[in-house]
Protein backbone atom coordinates (compact mmCIF):
# COMPACT_ATOMS: atom_id res chain seq x y z
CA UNK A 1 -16.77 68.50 35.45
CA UNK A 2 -17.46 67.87 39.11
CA UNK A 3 -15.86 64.70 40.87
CA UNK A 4 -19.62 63.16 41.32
CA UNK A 5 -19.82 63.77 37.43
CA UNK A 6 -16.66 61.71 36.52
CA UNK A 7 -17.59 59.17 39.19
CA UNK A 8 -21.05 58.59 37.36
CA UNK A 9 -19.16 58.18 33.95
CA UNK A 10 -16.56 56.10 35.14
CA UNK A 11 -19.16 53.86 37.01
CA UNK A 12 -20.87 54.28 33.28
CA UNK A 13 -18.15 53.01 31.22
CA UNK A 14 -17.27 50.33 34.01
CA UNK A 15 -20.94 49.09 33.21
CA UNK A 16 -20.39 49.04 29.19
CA UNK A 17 -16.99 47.70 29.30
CA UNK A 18 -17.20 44.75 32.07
CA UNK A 19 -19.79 42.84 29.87
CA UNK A 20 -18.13 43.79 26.73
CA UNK A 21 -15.26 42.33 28.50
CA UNK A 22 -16.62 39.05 29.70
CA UNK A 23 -18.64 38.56 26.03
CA UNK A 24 -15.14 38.55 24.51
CA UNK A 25 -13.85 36.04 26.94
CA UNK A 26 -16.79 33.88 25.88
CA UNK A 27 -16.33 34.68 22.02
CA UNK A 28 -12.17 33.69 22.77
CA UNK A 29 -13.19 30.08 24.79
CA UNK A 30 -16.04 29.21 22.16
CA UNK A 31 -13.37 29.85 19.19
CA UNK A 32 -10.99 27.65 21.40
CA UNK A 33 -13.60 24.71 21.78
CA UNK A 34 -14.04 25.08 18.16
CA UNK A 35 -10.51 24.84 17.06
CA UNK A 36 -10.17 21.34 19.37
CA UNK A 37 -13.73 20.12 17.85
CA UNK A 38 -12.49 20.53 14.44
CA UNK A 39 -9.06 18.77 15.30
CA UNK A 40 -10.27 16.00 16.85
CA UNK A 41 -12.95 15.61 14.00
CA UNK A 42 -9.97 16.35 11.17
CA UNK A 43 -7.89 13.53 12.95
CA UNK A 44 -10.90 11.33 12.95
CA UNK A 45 -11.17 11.53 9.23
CA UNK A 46 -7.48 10.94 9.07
CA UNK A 47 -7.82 7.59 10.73
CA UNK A 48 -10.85 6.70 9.19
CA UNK A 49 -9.01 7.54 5.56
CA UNK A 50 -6.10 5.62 6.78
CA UNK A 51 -8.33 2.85 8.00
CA UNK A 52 -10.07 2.38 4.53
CA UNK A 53 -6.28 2.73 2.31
CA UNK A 54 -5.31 -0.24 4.85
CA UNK A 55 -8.37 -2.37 3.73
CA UNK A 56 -8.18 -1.52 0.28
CA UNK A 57 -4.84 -2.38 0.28
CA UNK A 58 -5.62 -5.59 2.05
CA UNK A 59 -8.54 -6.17 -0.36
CA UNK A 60 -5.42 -5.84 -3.19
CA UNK A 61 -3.05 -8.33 -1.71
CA UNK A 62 -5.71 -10.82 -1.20
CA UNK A 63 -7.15 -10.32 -5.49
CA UNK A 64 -3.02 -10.84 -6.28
CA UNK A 65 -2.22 -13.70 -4.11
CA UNK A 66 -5.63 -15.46 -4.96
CA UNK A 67 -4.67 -14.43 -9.15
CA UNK A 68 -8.06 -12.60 -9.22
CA UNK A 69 -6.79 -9.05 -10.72
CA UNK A 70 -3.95 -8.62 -13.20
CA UNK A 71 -0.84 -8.42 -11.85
CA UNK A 72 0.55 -5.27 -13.88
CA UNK A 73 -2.69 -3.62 -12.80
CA UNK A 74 -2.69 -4.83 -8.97
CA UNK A 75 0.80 -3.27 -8.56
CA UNK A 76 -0.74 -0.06 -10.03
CA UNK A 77 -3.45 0.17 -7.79
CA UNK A 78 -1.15 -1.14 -4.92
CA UNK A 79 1.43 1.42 -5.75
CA UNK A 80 -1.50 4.28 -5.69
CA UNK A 81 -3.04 3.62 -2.40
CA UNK A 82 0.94 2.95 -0.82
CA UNK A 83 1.46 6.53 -2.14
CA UNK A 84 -1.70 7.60 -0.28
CA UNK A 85 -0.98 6.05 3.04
CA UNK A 86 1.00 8.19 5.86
CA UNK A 87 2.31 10.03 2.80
CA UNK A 88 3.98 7.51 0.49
CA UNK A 89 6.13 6.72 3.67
CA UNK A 90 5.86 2.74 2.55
CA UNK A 91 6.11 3.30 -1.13
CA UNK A 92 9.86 2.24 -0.28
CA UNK A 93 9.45 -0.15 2.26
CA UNK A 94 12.03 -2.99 1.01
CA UNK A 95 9.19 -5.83 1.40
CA UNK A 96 6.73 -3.39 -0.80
CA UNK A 97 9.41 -1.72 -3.04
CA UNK A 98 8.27 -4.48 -5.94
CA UNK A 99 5.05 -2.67 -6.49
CA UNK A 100 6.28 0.43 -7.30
CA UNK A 101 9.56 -1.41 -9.59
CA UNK A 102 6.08 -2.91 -11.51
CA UNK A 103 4.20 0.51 -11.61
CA UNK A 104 7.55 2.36 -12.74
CA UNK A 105 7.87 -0.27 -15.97
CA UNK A 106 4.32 -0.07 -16.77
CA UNK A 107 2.78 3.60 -16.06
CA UNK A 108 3.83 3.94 -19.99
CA UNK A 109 1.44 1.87 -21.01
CA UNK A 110 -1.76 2.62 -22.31
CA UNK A 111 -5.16 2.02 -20.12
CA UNK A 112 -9.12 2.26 -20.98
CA UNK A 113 -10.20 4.42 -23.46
CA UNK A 114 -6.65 4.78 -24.60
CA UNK A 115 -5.44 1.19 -25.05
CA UNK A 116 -8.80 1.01 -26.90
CA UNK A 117 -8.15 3.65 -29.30
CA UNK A 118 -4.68 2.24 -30.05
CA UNK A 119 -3.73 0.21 -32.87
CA UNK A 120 -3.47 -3.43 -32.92
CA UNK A 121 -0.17 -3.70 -33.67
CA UNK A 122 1.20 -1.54 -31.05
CA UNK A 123 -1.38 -2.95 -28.18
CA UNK A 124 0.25 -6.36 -29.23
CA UNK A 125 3.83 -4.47 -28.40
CA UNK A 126 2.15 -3.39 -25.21
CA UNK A 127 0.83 -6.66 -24.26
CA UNK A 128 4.31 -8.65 -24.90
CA UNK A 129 6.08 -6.06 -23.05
CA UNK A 130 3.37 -5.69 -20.24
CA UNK A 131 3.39 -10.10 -20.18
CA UNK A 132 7.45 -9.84 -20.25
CA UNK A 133 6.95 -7.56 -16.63
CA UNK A 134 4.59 -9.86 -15.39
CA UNK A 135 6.37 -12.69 -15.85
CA UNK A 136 9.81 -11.34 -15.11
CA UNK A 137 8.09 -10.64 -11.28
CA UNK A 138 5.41 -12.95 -10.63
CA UNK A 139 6.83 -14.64 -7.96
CA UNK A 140 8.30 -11.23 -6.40
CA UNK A 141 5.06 -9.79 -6.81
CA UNK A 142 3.05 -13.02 -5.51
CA UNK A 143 5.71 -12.69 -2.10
CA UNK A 144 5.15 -8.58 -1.52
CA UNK A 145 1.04 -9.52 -2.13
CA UNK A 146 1.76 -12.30 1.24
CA UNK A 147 3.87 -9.39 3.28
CA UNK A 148 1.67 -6.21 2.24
CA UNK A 149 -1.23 -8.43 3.57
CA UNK A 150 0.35 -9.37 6.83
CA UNK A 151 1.56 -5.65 6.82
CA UNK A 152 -1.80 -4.39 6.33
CA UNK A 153 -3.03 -6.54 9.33
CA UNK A 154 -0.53 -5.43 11.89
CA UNK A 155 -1.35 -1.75 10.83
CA UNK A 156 -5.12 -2.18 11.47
CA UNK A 157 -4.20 -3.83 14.51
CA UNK A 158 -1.61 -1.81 15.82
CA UNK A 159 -2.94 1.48 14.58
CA UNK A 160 -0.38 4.24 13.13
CA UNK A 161 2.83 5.40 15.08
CA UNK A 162 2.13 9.77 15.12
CA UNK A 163 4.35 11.12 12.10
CA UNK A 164 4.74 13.76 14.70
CA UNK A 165 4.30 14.54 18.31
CA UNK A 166 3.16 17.44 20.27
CA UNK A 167 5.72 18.10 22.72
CA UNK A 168 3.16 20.21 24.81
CA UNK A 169 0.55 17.88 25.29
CA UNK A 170 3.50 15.38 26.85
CA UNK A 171 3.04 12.64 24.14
């Protein structure tokens, strides 16, 4: 092989390999855009999922302070969707800690198609002891429905502290 004949297929390969090169370098930066699209649209949902817990939660404290929902079953619902937000982080929260006192008495107890199918006698038993709970905390339960609402409107206000911070981006 002559010089001029490994000049030609150098100058050959140089041709193939550039534009192989530079696709690559596109294929690497439009994988790159993709991964921050599908962040920033991930932590959109986030918010927007935290945004509707807080209002159903809101919704909740409003129905037990006004006596529109049973109180047994507003501290379920209340403990569910405290459980939900930032990862049950509130679920403990000393003004809050009521609803989940209420929903550890009373997950026992039968609901829907399962209260229905139980006997009278023992949905009487349920009742009395589900009335006992009620009435032991109403007024607990009537004080964490005031606070989770005022919570629930400095959170939507406020917006969520990061659970966690990116050191790299300088946050």
């Amino acid at each position: 092989m002559s010089a001029l004949d490994a000049a030609i297929w150098l100058t050959a390969a140089i041709a193939i390999i550039i534009p192989l090169a530079g696709y690559a370098l596109h294929l690497h930066f439009e994988a790159k855009r993709q991964v921050a699209i599908a962040a920033e649209t991930h932590e959109r949902e986030r918010l927007q999922a935290r945004a509707n817990v807080l209002e159903n939660l809101s919704l909740l404290a409003k129905a037990l302070q006004d006596e529109q929902v049973n109180p047994t079953e507003g501290c379920l619902r209340v403990r569910v969707f405290l459980d939900l937000l930032d990862e049950g982080v509130y679920v403990n929260h000393p003004d809050l800690i009521i609803f989940d006192r209420v929903y550890q008495q009373t997950k026992h107890l039968a609901t829907h198609q399962e209260r229905t199918d139980l006997a009278a006698n023992e949905r009487a038993k349920q009742d009395q002891e589900r009335e006992a709970i009620e009435a032991e905390f109403s007024s607990q339960i009537q004080q964490a429905a005031i606070k989770l609402g005022a919570f629930c409107e400095l959170q939507t206000k406020q917006g969520a502290e990061p659970l966690f911070v990116n050191a790299a981006e300088g946050q």
